[in-house]
C-alpha atoms as a PDB file:
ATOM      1  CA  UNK A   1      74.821 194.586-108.756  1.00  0.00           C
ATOM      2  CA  UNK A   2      74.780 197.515-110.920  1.00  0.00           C
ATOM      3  CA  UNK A   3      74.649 200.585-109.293  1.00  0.00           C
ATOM      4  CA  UNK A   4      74.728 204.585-110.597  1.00  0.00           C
ATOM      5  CA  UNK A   5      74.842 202.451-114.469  1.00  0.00           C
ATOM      6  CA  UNK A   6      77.914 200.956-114.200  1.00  0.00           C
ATOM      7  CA  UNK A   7      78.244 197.840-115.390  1.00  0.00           C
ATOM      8  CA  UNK A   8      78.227 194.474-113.431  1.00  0.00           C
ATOM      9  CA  UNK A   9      80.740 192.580-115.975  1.00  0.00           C
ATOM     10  CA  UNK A  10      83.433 195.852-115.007  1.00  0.00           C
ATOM     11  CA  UNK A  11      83.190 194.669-111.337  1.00  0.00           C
ATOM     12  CA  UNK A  12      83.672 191.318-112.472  1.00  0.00           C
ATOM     13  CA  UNK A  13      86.863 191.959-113.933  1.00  0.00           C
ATOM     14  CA  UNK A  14      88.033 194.354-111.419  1.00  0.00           C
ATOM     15  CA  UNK A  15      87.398 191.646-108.545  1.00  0.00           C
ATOM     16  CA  UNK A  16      89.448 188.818-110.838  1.00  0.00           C
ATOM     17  CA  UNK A  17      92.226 191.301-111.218  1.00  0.00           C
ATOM     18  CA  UNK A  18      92.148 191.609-107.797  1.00  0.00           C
ATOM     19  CA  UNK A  19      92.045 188.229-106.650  1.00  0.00           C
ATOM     20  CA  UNK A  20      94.788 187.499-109.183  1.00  0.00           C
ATOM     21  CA  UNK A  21      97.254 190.450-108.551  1.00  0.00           C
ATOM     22  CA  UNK A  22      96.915 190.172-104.868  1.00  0.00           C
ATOM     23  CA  UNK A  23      97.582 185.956-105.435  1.00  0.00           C
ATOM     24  CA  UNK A  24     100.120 186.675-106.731  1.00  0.00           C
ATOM     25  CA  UNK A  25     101.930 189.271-104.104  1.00  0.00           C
ATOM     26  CA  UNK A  26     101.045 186.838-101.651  1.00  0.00           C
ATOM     27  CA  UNK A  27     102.919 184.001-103.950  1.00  0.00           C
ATOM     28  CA  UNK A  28     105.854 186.544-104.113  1.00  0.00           C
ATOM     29  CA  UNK A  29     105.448 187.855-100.644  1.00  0.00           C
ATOM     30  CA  UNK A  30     105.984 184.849 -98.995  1.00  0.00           C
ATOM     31  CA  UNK A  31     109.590 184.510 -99.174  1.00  0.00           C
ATOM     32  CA  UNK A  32     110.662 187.810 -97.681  1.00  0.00           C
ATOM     33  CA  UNK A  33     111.044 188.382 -94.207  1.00  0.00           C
ATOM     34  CA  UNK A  34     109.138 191.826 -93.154  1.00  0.00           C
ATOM     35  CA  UNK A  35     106.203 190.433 -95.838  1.00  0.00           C
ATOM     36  CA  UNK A  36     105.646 187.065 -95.133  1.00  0.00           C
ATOM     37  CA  UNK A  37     102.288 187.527 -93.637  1.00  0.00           C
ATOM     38  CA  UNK A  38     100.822 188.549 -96.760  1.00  0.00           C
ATOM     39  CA  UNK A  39     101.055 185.280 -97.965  1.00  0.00           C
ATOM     40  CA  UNK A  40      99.540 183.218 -94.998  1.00  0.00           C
ATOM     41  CA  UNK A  41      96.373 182.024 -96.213  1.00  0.00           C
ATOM     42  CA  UNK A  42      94.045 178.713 -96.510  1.00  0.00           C
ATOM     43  CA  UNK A  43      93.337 176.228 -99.488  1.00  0.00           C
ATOM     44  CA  UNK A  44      90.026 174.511 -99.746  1.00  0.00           C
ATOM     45  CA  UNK A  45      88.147 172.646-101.916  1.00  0.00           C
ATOM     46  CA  UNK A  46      88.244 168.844-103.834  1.00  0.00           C
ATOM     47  CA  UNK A  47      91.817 167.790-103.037  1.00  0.00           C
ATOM     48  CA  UNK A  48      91.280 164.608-105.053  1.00  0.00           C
ATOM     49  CA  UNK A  49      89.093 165.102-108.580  1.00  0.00           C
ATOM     50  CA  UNK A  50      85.782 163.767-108.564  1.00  0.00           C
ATOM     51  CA  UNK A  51      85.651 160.979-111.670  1.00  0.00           C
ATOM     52  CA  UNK A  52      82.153 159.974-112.838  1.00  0.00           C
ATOM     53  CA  UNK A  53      82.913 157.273-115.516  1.00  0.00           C
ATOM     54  CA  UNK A  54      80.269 156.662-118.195  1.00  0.00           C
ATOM     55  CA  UNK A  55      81.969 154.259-119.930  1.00  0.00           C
ATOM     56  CA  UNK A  56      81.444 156.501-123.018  1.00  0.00           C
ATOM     57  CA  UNK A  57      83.069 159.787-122.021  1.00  0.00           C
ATOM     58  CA  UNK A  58      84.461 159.902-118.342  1.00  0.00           C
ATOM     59  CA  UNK A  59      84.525 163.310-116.445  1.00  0.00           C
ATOM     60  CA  UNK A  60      86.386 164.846-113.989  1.00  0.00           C
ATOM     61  CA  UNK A  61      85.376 167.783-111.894  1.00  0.00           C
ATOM     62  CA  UNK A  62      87.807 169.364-109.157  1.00  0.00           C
ATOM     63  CA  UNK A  63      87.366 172.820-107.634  1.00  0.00           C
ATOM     64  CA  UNK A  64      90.431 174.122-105.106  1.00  0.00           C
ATOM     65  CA  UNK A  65      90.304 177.807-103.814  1.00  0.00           C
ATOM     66  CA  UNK A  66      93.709 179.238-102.341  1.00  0.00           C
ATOM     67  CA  UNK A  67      92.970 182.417-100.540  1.00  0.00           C
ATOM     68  CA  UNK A  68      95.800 184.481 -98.816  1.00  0.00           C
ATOM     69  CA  UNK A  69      96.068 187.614 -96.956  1.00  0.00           C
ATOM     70  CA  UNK A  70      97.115 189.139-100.309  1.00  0.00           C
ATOM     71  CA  UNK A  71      94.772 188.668-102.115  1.00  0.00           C
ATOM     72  CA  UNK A  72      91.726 189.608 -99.738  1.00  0.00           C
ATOM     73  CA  UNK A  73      93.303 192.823 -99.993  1.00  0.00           C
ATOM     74  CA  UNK A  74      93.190 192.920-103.632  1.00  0.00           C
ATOM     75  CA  UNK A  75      89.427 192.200-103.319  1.00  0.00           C
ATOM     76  CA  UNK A  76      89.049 195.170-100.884  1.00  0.00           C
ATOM     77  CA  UNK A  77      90.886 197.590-103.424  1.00  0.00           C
ATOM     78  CA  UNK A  78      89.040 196.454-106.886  1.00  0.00           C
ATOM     79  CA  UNK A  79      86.314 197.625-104.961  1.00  0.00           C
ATOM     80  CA  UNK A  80      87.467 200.877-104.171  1.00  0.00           C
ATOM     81  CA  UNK A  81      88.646 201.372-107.130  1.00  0.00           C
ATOM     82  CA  UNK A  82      85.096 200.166-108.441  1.00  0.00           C
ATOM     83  CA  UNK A  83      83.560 202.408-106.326  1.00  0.00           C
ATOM     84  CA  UNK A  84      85.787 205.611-107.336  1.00  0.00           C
ATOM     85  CA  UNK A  85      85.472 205.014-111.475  1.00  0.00           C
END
């Protein structure tokens, strides 16, 4: 993943800033008129969490992903950004 010694954990963070920022544009985006497109997207994932009961400790597990137009573009430009630092 590293490439030219950069770091792997910096494209980490740039793609979760991405994912986030651009989340949350869509979120925002979504409620004006000439925009709303950015925040057409998909959720996927456990709708209902999974419960495995032990009868000593119970857990839970649930995974949902909620990707929007937004936020694939935030993707694309952490990586550009990646790419130019």
């Amino acid at each position: 993943m590293a490439t030219k010694g950069k770091s792997s954990w910096i494209l980490i963070v740039f793609l979760l800033a991405g994912i986030v920022l651009g989340g949350l544009i869509g979120e925002v985006a979504a409620n004006v008129d000439f925009l709303w497109w950015l925040g057409y997207g998909q959720t996927f994932g456990l709708t209902e969490p999974l419960v495995l009961d032990l009868k000593v400790i119970i857990l839970t597990f649930a995974l949902q992903f909620k990707i929007n137009i937004a936020s694939i573009l935030g993707v694309a430009i952490a990586i550009f950004v990646y790419r130019k630092t």
